[in-house]
Protein backbone atom coordinates (compact mmCIF):
# COMPACT_ATOMS: atom_id res chain seq x y z
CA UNK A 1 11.64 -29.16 53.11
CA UNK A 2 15.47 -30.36 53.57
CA UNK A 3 14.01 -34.00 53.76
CA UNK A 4 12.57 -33.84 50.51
CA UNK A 5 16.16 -33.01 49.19
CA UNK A 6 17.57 -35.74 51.06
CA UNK A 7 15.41 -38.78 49.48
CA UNK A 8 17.14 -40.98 46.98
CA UNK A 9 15.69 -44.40 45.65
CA UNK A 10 19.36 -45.78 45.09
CA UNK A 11 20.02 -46.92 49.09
CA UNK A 12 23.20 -44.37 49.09
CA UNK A 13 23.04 -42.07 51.89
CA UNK A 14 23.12 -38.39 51.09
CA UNK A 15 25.20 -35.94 53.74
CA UNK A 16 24.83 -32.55 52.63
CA UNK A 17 27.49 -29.96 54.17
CA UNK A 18 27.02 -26.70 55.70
CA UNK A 19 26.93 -25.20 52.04
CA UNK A 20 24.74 -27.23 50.72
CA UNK A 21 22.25 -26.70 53.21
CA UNK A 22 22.55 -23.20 52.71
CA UNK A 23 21.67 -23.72 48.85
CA UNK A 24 18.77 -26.16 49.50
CA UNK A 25 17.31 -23.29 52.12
CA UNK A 26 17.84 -20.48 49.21
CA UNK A 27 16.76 -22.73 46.50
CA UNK A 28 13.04 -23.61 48.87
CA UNK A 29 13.12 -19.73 49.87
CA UNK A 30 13.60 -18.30 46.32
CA UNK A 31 11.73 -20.56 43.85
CA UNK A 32 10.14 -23.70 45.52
CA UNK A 33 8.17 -21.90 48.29
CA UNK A 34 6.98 -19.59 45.78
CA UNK A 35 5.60 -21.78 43.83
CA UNK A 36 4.26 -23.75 45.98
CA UNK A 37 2.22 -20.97 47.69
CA UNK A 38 1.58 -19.17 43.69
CA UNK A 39 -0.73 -22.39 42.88
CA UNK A 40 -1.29 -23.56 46.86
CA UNK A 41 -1.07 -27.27 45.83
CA UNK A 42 0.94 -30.22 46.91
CA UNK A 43 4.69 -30.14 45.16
CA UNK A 44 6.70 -33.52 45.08
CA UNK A 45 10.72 -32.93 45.02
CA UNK A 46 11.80 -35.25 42.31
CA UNK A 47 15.46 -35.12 42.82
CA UNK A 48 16.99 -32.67 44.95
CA UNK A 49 20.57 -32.38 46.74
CA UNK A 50 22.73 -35.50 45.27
CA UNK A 51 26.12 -36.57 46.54
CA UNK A 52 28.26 -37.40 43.49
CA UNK A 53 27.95 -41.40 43.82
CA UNK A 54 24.30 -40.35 43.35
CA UNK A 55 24.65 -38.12 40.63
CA UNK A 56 26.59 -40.89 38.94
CA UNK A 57 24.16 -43.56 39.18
CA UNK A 58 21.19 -41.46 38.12
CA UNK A 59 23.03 -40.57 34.64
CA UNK A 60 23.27 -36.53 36.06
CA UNK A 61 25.80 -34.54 34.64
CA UNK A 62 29.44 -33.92 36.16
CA UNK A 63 28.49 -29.92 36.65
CA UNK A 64 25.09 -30.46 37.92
CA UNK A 65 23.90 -28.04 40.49
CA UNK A 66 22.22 -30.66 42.54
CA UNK A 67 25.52 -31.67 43.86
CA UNK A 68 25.69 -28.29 45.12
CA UNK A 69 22.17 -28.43 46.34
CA UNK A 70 21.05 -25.74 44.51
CA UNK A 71 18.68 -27.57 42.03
CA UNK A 72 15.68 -29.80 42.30
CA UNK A 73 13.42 -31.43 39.88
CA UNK A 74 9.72 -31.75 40.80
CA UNK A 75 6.34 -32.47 39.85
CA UNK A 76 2.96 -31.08 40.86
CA UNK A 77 -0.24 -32.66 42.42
CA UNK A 78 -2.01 -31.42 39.55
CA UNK A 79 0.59 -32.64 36.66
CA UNK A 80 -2.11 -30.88 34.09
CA UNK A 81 -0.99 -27.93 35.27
CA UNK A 82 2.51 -27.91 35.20
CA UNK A 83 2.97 -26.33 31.98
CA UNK A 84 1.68 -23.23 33.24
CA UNK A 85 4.09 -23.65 36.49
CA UNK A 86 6.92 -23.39 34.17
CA UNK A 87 5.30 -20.57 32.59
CA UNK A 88 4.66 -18.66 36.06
CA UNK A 89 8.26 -19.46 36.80
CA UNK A 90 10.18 -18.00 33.58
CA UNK A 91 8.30 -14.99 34.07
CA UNK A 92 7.72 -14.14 37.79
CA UNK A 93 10.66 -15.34 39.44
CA UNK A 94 15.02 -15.05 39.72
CA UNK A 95 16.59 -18.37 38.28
CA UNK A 96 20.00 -19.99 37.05
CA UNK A 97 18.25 -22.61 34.37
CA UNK A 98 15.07 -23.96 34.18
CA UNK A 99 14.08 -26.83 32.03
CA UNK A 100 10.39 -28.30 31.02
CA UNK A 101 10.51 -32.21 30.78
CA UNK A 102 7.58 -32.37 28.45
CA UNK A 103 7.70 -36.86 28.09
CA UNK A 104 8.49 -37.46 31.82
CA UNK A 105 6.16 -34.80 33.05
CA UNK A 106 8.53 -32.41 35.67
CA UNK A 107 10.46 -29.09 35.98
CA UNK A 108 14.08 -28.55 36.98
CA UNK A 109 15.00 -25.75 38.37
CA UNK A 110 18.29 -24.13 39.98
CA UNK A 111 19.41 -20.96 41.62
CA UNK A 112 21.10 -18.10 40.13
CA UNK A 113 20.48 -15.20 37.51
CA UNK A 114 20.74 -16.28 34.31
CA UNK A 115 17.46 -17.22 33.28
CA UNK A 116 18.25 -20.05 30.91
CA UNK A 117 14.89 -21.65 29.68
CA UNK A 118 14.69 -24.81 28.00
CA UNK A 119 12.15 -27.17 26.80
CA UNK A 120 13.46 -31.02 26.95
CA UNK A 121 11.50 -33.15 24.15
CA UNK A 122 12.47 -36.93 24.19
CA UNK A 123 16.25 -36.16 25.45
CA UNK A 124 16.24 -32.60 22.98
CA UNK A 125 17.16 -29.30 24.67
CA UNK A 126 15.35 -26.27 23.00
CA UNK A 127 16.10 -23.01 23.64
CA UNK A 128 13.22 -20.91 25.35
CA UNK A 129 15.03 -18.00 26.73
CA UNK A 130 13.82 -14.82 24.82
CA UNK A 131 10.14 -15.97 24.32
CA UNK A 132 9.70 -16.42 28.24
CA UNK A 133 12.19 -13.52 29.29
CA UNK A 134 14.89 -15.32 29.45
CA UNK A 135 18.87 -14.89 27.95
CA UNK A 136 19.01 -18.09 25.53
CA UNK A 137 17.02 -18.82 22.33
């Protein structure tokens, strides 16, 4: 999985340190692999780990967890069922923030334990959180 976190379409090369690795491995152990073996279909890594040159080309924001690899945005193999991924997600599974990109079709996600959910409509964040089990709403 570590060279799906390592793929960027901007020609910079990402290095990811000792810690980062460590973040990408929890981040694939916690939530990804999961997932992935929840709904047993192919799972495409969006963005993953990003150095910041990266991070500042792609418009990401200054506090991002992908710099710390410990975030990843992905799609599904079956995008008509993504929807119900972020569903299975919020209520099955430990997260920091996770975020449904309803016009561009994919899911971030990042470690920790705060369970902030968020629906992103046209570049809008809504709050989620205490419909799915979450903190925020």
């Amino acid at each position: 999985m570590l060279s799906e976190f390592l793929t960027t379409n901007t020609g910079l090369p990402l290095k990811p340190n000792c810690r980062h690795r460590i973040n990408i491995a929890a981040l694939t152990r916690k939530i990804l692999q999961p997932t992935r073996d929840y709904y047993n279909i192919a799972m495409l890594i969006l963005s993953g780990f990003r150095s910041t040159a990266v991070n500042n080309i792609v418009g990401g924001s200054p506090t991002s967890q992908h710099l710390d690899g410990a975030a990843a945005d992905f799609t599904l193999a079956k995008p008509e069922i993504l929807w119900d991924c972020f569903i299975w997600i919020a209520t099955n599974l430990d997260f920091g923030q996770l975020i449904y990109y309803d016009n561009k079709r994919f899911i971030h996600v990042s470690l920790g334990t705060k369970k902030q959910v968020f629906i992103n409509s046209s570049g809008v964040l809504y709050p989620m959180g205490k419909l799915l089990g979450g903190v925020n709403g």
